[in-house]
Protein backbone atom coordinates (compact mmCIF):
# COMPACT_ATOMS: atom_id res chain seq x y z
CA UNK A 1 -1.21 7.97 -26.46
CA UNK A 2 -5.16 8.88 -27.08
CA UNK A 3 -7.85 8.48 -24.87
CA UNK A 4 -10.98 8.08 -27.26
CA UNK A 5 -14.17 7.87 -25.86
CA UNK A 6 -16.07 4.54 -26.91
CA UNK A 7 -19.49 5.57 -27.22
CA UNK A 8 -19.19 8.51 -29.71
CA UNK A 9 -15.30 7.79 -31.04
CA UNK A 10 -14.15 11.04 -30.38
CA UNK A 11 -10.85 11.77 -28.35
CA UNK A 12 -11.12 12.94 -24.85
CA UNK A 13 -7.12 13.76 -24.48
CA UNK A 14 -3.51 13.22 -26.10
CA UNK A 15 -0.66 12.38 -23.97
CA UNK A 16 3.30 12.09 -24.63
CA UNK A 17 4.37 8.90 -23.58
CA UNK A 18 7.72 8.67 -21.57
CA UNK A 19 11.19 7.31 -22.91
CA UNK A 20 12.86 4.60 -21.44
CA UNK A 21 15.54 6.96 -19.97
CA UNK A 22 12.47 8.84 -18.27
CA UNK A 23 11.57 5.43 -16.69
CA UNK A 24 14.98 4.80 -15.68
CA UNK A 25 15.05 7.92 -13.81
CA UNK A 26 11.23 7.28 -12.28
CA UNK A 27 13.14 3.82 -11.17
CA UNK A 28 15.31 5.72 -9.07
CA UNK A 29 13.14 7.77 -7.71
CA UNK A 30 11.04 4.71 -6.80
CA UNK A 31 14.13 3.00 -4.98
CA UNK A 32 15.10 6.64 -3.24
CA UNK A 33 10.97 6.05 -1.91
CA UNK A 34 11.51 2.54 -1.09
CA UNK A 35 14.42 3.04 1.14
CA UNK A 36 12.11 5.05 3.75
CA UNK A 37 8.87 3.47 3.27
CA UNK A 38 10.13 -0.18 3.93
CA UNK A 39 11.46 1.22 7.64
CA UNK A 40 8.12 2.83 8.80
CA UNK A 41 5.93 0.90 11.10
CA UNK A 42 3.56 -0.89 8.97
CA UNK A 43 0.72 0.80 11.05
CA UNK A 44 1.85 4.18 9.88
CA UNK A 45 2.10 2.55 5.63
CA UNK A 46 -1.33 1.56 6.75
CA UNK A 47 -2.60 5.46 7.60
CA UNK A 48 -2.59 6.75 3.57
CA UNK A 49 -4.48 3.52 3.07
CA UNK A 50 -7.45 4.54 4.72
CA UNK A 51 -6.98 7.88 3.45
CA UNK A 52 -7.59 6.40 0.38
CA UNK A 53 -11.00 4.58 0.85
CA UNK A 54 -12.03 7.90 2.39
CA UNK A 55 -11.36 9.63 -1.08
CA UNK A 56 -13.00 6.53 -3.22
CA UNK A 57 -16.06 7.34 -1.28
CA UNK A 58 -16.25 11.43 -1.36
CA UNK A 59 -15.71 11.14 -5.01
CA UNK A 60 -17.30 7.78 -6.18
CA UNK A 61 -19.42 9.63 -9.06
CA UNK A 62 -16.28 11.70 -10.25
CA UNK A 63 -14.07 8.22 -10.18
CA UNK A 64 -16.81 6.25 -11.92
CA UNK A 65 -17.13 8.82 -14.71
CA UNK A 66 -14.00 8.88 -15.54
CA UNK A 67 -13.79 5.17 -16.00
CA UNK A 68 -17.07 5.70 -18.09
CA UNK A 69 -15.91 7.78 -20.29
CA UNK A 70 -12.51 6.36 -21.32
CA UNK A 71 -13.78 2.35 -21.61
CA UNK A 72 -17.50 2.53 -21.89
CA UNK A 73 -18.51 0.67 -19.02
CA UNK A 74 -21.97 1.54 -17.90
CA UNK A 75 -21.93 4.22 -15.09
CA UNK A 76 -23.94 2.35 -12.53
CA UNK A 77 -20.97 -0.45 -13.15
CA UNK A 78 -18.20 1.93 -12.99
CA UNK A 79 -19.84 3.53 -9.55
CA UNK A 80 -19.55 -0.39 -7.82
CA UNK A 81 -16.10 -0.75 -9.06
CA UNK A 82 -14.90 2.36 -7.07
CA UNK A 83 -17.36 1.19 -3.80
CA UNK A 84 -15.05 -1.84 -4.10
CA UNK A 85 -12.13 -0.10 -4.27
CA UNK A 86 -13.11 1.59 -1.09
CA UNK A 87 -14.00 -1.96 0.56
CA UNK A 88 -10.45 -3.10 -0.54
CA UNK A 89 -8.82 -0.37 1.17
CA UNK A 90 -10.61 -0.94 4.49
CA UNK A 91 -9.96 -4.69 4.52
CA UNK A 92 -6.31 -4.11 4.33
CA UNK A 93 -5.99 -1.07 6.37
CA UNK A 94 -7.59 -3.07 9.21
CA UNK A 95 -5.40 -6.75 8.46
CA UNK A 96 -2.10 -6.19 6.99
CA UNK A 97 -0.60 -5.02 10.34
CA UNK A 98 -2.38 -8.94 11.69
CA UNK A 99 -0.60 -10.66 7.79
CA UNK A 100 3.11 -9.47 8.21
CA UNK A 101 3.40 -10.01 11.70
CA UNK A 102 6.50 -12.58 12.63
CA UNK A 103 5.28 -16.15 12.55
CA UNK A 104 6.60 -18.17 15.22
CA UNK A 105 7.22 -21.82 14.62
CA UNK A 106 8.58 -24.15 17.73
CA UNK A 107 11.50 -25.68 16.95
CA UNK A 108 14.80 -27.47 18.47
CA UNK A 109 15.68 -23.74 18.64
CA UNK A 110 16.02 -21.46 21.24
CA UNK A 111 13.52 -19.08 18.81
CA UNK A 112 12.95 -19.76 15.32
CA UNK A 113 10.28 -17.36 12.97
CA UNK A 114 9.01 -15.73 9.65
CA UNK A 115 9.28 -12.49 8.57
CA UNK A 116 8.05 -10.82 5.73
CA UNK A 117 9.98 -8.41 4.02
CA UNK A 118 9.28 -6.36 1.14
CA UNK A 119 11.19 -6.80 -2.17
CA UNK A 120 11.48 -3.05 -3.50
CA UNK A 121 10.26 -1.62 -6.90
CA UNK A 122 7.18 -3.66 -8.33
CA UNK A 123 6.15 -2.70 -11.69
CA UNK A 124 1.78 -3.23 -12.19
CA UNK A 125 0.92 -3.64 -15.75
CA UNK A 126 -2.59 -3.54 -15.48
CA UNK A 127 -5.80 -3.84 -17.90
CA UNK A 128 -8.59 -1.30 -19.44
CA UNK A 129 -11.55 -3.30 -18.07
CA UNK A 130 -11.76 -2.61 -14.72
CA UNK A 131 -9.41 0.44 -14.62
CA UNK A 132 -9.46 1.01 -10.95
CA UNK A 133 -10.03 -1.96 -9.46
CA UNK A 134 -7.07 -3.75 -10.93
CA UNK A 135 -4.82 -1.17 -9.67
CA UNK A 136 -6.13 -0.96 -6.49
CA UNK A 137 -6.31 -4.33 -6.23
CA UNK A 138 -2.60 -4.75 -6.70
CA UNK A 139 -0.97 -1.74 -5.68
CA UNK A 140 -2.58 -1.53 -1.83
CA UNK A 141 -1.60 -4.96 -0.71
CA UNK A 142 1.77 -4.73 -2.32
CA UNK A 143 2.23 -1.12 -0.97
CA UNK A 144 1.21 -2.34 2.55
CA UNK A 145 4.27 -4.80 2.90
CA UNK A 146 6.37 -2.34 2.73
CA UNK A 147 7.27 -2.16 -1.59
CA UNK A 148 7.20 0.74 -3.79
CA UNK A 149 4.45 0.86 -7.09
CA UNK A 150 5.29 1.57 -10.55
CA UNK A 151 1.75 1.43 -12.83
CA UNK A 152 1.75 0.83 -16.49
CA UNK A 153 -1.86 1.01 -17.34
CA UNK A 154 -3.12 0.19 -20.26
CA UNK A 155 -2.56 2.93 -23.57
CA UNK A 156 -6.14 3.02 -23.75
CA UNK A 157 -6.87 4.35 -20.10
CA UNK A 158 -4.35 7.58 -19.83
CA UNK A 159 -6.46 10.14 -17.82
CA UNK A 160 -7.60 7.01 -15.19
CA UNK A 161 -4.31 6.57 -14.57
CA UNK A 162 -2.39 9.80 -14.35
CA UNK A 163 -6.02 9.99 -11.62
CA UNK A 164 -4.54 7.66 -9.70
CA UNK A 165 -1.46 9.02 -9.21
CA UNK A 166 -3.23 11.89 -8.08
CA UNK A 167 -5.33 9.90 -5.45
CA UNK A 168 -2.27 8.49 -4.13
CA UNK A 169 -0.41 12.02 -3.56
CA UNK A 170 -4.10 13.40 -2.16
CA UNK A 171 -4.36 10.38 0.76
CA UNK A 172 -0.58 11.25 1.64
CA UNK A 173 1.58 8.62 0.27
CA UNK A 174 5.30 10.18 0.68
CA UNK A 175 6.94 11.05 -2.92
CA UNK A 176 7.26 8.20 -5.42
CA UNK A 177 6.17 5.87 -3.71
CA UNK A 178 3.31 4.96 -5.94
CA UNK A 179 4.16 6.83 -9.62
CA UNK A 180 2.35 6.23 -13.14
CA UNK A 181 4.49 5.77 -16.40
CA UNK A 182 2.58 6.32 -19.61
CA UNK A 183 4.19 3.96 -21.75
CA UNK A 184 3.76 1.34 -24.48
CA UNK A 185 4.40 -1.96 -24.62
CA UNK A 186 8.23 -1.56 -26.28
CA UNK A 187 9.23 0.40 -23.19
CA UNK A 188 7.54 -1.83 -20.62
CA UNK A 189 9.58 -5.05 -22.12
CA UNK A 190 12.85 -3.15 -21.63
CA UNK A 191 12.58 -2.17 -18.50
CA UNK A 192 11.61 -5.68 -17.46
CA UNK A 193 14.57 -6.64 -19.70
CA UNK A 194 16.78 -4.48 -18.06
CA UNK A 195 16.17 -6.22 -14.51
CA UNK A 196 15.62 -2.66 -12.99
CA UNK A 197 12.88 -3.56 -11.31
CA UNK A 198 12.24 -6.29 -8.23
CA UNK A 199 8.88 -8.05 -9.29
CA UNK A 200 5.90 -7.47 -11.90
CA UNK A 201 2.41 -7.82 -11.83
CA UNK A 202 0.45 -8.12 -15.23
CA UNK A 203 -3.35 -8.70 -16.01
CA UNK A 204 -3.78 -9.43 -19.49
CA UNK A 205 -3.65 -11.88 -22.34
CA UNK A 206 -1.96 -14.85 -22.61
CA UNK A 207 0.50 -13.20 -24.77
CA UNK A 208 1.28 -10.59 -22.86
CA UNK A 209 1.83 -12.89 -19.72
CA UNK A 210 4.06 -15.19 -21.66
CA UNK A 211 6.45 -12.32 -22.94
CA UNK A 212 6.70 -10.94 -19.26
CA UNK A 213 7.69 -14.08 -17.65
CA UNK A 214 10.40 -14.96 -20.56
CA UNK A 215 11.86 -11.27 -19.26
CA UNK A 216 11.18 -11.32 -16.03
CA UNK A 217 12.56 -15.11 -15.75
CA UNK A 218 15.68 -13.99 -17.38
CA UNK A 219 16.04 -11.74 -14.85
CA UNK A 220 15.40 -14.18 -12.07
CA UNK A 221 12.41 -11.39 -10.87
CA UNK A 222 9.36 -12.52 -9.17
CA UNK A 223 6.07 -12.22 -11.36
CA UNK A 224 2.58 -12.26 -10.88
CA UNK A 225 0.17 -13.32 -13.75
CA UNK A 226 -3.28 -13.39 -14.19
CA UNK A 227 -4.29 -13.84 -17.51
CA UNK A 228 -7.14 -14.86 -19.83
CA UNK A 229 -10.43 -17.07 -18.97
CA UNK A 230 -13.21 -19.01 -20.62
CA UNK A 231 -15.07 -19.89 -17.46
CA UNK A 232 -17.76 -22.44 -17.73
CA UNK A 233 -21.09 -21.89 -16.23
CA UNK A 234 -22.51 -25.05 -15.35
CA UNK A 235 -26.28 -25.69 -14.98
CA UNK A 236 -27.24 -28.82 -13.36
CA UNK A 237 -31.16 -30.62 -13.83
CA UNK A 238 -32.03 -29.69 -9.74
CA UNK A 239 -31.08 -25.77 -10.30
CA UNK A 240 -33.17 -22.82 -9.87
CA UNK A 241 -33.41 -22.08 -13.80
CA UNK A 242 -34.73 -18.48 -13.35
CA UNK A 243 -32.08 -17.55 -10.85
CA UNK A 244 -29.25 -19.58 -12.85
CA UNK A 245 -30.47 -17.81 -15.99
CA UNK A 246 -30.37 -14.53 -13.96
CA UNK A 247 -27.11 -14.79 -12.90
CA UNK A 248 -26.15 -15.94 -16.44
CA UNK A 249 -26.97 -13.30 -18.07
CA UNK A 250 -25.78 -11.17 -15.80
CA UNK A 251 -22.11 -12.92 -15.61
CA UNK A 252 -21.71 -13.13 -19.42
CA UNK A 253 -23.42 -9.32 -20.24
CA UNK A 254 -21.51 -7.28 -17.30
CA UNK A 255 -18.54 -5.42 -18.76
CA UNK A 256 -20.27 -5.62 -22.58
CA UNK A 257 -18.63 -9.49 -21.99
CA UNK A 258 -15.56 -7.56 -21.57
CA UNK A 259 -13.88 -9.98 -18.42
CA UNK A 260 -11.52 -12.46 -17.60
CA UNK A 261 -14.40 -14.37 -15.39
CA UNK A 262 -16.92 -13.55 -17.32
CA UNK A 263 -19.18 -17.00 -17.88
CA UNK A 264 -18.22 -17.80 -21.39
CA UNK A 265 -19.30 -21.26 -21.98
CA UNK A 266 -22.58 -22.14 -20.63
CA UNK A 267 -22.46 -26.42 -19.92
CA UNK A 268 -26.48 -26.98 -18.98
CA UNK A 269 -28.20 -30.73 -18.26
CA UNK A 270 -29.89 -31.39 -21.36
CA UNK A 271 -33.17 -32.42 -19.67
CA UNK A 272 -33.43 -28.56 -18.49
CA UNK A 273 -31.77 -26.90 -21.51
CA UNK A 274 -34.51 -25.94 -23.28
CA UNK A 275 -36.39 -24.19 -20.36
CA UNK A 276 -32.94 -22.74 -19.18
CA UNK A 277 -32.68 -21.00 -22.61
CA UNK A 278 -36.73 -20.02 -22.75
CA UNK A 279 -35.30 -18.02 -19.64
CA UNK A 280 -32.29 -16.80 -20.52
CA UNK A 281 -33.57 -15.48 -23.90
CA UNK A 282 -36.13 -13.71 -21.95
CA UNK A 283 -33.81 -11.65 -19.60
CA UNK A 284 -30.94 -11.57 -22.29
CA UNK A 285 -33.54 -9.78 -24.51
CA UNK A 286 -34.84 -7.34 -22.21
CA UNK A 287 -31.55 -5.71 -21.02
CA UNK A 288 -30.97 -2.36 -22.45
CA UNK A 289 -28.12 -1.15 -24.61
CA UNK A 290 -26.72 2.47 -25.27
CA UNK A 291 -25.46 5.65 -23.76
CA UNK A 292 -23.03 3.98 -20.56
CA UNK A 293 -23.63 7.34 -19.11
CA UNK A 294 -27.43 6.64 -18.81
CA UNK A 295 -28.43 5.17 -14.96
CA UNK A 296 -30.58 2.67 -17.01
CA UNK A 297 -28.18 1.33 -19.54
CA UNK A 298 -26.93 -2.21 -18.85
CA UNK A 299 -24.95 -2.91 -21.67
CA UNK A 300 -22.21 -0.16 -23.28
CA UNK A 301 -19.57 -0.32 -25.92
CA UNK A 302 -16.60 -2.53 -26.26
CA UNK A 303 -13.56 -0.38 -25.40
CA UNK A 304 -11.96 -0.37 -28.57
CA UNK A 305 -13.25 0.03 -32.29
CA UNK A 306 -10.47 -3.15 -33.62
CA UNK A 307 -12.36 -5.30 -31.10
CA UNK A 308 -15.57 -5.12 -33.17
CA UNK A 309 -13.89 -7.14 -35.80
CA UNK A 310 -12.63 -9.96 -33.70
CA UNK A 311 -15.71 -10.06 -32.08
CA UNK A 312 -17.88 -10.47 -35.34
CA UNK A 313 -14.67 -12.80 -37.00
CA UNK A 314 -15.94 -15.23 -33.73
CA UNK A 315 -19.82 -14.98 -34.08
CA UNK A 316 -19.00 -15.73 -38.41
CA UNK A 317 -17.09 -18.65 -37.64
CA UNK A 318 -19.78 -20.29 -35.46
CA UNK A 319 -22.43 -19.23 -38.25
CA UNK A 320 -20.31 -20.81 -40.80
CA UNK A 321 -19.89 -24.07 -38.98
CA UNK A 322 -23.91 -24.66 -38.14
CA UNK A 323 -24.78 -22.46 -35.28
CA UNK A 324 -28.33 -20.95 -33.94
CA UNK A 325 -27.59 -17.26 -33.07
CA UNK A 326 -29.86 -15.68 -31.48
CA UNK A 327 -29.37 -11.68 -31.46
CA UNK A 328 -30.27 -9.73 -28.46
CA UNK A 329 -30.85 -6.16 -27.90
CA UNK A 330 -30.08 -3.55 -31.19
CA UNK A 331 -27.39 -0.96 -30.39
CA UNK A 332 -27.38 2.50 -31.53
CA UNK A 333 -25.58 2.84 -34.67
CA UNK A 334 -22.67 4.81 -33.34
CA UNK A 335 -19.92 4.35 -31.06
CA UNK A 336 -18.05 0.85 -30.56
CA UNK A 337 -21.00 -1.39 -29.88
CA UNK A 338 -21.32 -5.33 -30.69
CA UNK A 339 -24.68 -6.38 -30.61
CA UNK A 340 -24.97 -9.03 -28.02
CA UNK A 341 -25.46 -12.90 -28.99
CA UNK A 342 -26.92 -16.29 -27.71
CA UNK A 343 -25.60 -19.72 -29.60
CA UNK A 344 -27.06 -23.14 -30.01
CA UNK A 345 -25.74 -25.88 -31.91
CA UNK A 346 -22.41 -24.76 -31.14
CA UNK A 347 -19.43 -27.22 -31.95
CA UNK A 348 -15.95 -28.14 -30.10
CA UNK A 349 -14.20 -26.81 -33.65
CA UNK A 350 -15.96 -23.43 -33.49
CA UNK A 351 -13.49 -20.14 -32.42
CA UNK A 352 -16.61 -19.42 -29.58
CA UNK A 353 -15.59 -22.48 -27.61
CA UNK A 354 -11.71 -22.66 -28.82
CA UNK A 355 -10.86 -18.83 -27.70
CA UNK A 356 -11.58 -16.35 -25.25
CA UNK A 357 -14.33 -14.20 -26.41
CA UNK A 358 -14.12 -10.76 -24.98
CA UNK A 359 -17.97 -9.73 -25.47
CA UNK A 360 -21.30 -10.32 -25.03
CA UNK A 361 -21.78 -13.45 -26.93
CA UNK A 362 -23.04 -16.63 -24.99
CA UNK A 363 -22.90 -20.48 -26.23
CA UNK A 364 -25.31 -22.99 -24.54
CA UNK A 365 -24.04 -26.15 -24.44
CA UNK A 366 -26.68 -29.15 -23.62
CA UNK A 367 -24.71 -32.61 -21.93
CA UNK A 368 -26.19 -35.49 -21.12
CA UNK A 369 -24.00 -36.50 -17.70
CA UNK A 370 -22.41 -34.88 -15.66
CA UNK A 371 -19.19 -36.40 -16.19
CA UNK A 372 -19.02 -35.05 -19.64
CA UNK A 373 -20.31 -31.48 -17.86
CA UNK A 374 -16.42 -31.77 -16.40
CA UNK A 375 -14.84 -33.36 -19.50
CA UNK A 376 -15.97 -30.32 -21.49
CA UNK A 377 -15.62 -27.85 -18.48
CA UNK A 378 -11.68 -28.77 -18.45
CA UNK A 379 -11.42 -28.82 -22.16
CA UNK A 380 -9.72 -25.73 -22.61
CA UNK A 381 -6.50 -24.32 -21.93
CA UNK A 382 -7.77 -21.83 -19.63
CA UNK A 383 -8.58 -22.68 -15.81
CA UNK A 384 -9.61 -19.09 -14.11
CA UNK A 385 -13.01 -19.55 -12.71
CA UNK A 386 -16.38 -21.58 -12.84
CA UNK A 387 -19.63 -21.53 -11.82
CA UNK A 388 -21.94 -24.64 -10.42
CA UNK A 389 -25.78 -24.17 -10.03
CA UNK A 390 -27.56 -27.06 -8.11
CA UNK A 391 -29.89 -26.75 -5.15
CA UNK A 392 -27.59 -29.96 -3.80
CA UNK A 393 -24.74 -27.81 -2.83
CA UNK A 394 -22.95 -31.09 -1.42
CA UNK A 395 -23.17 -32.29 -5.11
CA UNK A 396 -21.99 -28.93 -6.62
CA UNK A 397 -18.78 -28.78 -3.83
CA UNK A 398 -17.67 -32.83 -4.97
CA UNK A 399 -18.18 -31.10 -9.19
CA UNK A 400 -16.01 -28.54 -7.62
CA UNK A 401 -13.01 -30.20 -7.22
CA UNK A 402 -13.38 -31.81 -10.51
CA UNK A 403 -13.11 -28.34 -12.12
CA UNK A 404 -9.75 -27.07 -12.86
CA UNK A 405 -9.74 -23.53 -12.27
CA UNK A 406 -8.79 -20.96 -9.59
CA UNK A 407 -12.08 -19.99 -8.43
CA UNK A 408 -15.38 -21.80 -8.67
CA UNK A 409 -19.00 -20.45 -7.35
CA UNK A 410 -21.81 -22.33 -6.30
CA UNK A 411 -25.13 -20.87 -7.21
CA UNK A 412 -23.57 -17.31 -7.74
CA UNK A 413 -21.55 -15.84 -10.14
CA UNK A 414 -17.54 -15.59 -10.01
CA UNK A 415 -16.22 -12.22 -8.62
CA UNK A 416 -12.87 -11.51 -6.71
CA UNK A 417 -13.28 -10.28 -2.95
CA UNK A 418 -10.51 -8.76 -1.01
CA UNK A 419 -10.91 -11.09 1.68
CA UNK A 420 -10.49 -14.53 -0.69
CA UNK A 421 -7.14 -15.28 -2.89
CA UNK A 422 -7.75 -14.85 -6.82
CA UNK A 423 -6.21 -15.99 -9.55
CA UNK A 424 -6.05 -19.05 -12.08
CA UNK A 425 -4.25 -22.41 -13.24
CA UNK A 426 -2.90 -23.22 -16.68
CA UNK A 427 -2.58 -20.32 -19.42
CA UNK A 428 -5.16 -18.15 -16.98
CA UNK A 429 -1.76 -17.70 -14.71
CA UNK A 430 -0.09 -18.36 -11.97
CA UNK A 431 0.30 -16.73 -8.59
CA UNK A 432 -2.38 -15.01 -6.02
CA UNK A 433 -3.92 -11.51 -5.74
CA UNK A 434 -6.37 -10.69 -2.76
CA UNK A 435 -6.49 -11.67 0.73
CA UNK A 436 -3.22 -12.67 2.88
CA UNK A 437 -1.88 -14.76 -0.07
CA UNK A 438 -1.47 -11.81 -2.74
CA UNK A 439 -0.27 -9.56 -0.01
CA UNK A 440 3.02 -11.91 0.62
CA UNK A 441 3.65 -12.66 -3.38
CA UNK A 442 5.92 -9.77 -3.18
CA UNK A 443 7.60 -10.13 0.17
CA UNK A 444 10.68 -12.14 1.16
CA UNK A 445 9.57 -14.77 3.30
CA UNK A 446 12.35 -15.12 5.18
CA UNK A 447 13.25 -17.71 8.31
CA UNK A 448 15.67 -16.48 11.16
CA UNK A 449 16.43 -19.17 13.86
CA UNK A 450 18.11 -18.55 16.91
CA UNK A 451 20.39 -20.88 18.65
CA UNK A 452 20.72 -21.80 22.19
């Protein structure tokens, strides 16, 4: 397993990866954990939780570099992803005790309630994009109800996440409780196979997703998925161009386009669509592109080298079939960079609008209603998030509902919060991460009545 540094190609580290009997034996170290950490008050599972967002915060920088270094994200992005982690950690350190209490519910019993009670080993197969996030975003809320975290991160990420297992051990997690495997994809699949595990989480493509719930259904073991996007970013006559435009850019450039919620397709009223891409082109073309370790850059590498070719195989095929590209800001000739894109003239048939395109390319799309703004919103098999720009916000919440996605936002950009449930409809997944909801998808909600 190689960790190759994006912007120059050159390898930071090698790693062995483990075998499956290696796993197996991490597994039952994992349930050993489980058997102790499931009977401690949940204010004292709470204690290494705060512990952590201490530690994001004394080493933010180190954290952020890391991150940096292994999937090119520019530093001042990889420095807010570890201040979130930190807000994560707070947010559940001072709720979960308040989410797993017993829920009473009156009945014709003499006492009838809800507990929640952990499930046991959860397995976290987690992406490359947002390396620390993700796993902090899954791993504290399941870890607070009481389970036990096994992380496969992704092959691309090594040294971020053998650093996490460290930061668990440093905020004083007992043993095992949270371990990293470094594995690859063969060895993931059989221990989901092998039904050794209670539950798994997995961010990541739609094929991905759909080979871990054919094994983890088999096995009758609850999953979590949240999966691709092509989130439309809708731009109605009455919006603040220059802000929507902003934001625009912003929400399809962040990442080098490398996100699930990224704004992908961008549906504008074709009475404003002109201006809207005057702007656009204005602030796309001013961004700058290089070195992710400069405090300036705004746009770095893609994580991977093969990703280049899907990238330009997308941006050909719209070329091909009549589009306006508009290139943005040159990249340096080394190092994994794509340079960034704005379409016109873009077609349903074109691989832009049909697929999820993980980079920083961005097709305008002029409508003439808004009824075919949601028609062409909806027409795709993904449903993760949306964004509405009006200055009548009554108008945007009734598009709203029309939209069929997970998440929409109204004159901002999509982002998940720990305080809000995330997560998507259709091929985008199924099930909740975040807030009160993703802290019970791995508990046993279970209902004890007593009689009279």
């Amino acid at each position: 397993m190689k960790s190759i540094n994006p912007f120059d190609g050159t390898v930071n580290k090698e790693f062995d990866t483990l075998s499956l009997n290696a796993c197996e034996a991490a597994v039952d170290r994992a349930k050993d954990a489980f058997e102790k950490w499931k009977r401690m008050p949940v204010s004292e599972r709470l204690k290494p939780i705060a512990n952590l967002a201490s530690i994001f915060r004394s080493k933010t920088r180190d954290y952020a570099r890391i991150a940096t270094l292994e999937m090119g994200k520019p530093i001042k992005q990889s420095i807010s992803e570890i201040e979130k982690c930190a807000l994560a950690c707070d947010y559940y350190h001072e709720n979960s005790e308040k989410f797993l209490h017993d829920e009473v519910i009156p009945t014709g019993a003499a006492k009838s309630y809800v507990t929640f009670e952990p499930l046991g080993v959860i397995l976290g197969i987690m992406p490359w994009n947002f390396p620390f996030w993700q796993v902090i975003r899954w791993a504290v809320p399941t870890l607070a109800a009481g389970n036990v975290c096994l992380l496969k991160h992704a092959s691309n990420v090594p040294i971020t996440a053998l650093e996490i297992e460290k930061l668990f051990r440093e905020a004083d997690f007992p043993e095992n409780v949270f371990q990293t495997l470094l594995i690859g994809a063969d060895v993931t699949e059989q221990i989901i196979e092998t039904g050794i595990v209670d539950g798994v989480s997995l961010t990541g493509s739609v094929a991905a997703g759909s080979r871990v719930a054919s094994l983890a259904g088999k096995n009758i073991r609850k999953h979590v998925l949240e999966l691709g996007g092509s989130d439309p970013f809708i731009v109605l006559e009455d919006a603040d161009l220059y802000k929507a435009a902003a934001a625009g850019v912003k929400a399809r450039t962040a990442n080098a386009g490398q996100s699930c919620i990224a704004a992908k397709r961008f549906i504008v009223a074709e009475s404003v669509a002109d201006e809207f891409l005057e702007k656009f082109l204005s602030i796309f073309n001013s961004l700058k592109i290089g070195d992710p370790m400069d405090e300036q850059t705004e746009i770095g590498p893609v994580a991977k080298e093969e990703f280049l070719k899907g990238l330009s195989e997308q941006l050909e095929d719209a070329k091909k079939k009549g589009a306006t590209v508009y290139l943005g800001p040159k990249p340096p000739a080394r190092g994994f960079f794509f340079q960034p894109a704005v379409l016109t003239n873009v077609k349903p048939d074109m691989k832009v609008l049909r697929e999820e395109v993980f980079g920083p390319v961005a097709p305008i799309i002029p409508v003439a209603s808004e009824e075919e703004m949601v028609r062409l919103a909806n027409d795709t098999e993904f449903g993760l998030g949306a964004a509405i720009w009006s200055r009548d916000t009554e108008r945007a919440e009734k598009l709203a509902k029309e939209v069929a996605t997970g998440f929409v936002a109204i004159n901002g950009i999509v982002k998940s919060d720990p305080r809000l449930p995330f997560g998507g409809v259709k091929k985008s997944g199924y099930g909740r991460e975040l807030s009160h909801d993703g802290l019970k998808e791995f508990v046993n909600i279970k209902t004890i009545i007593v009689g009279c």
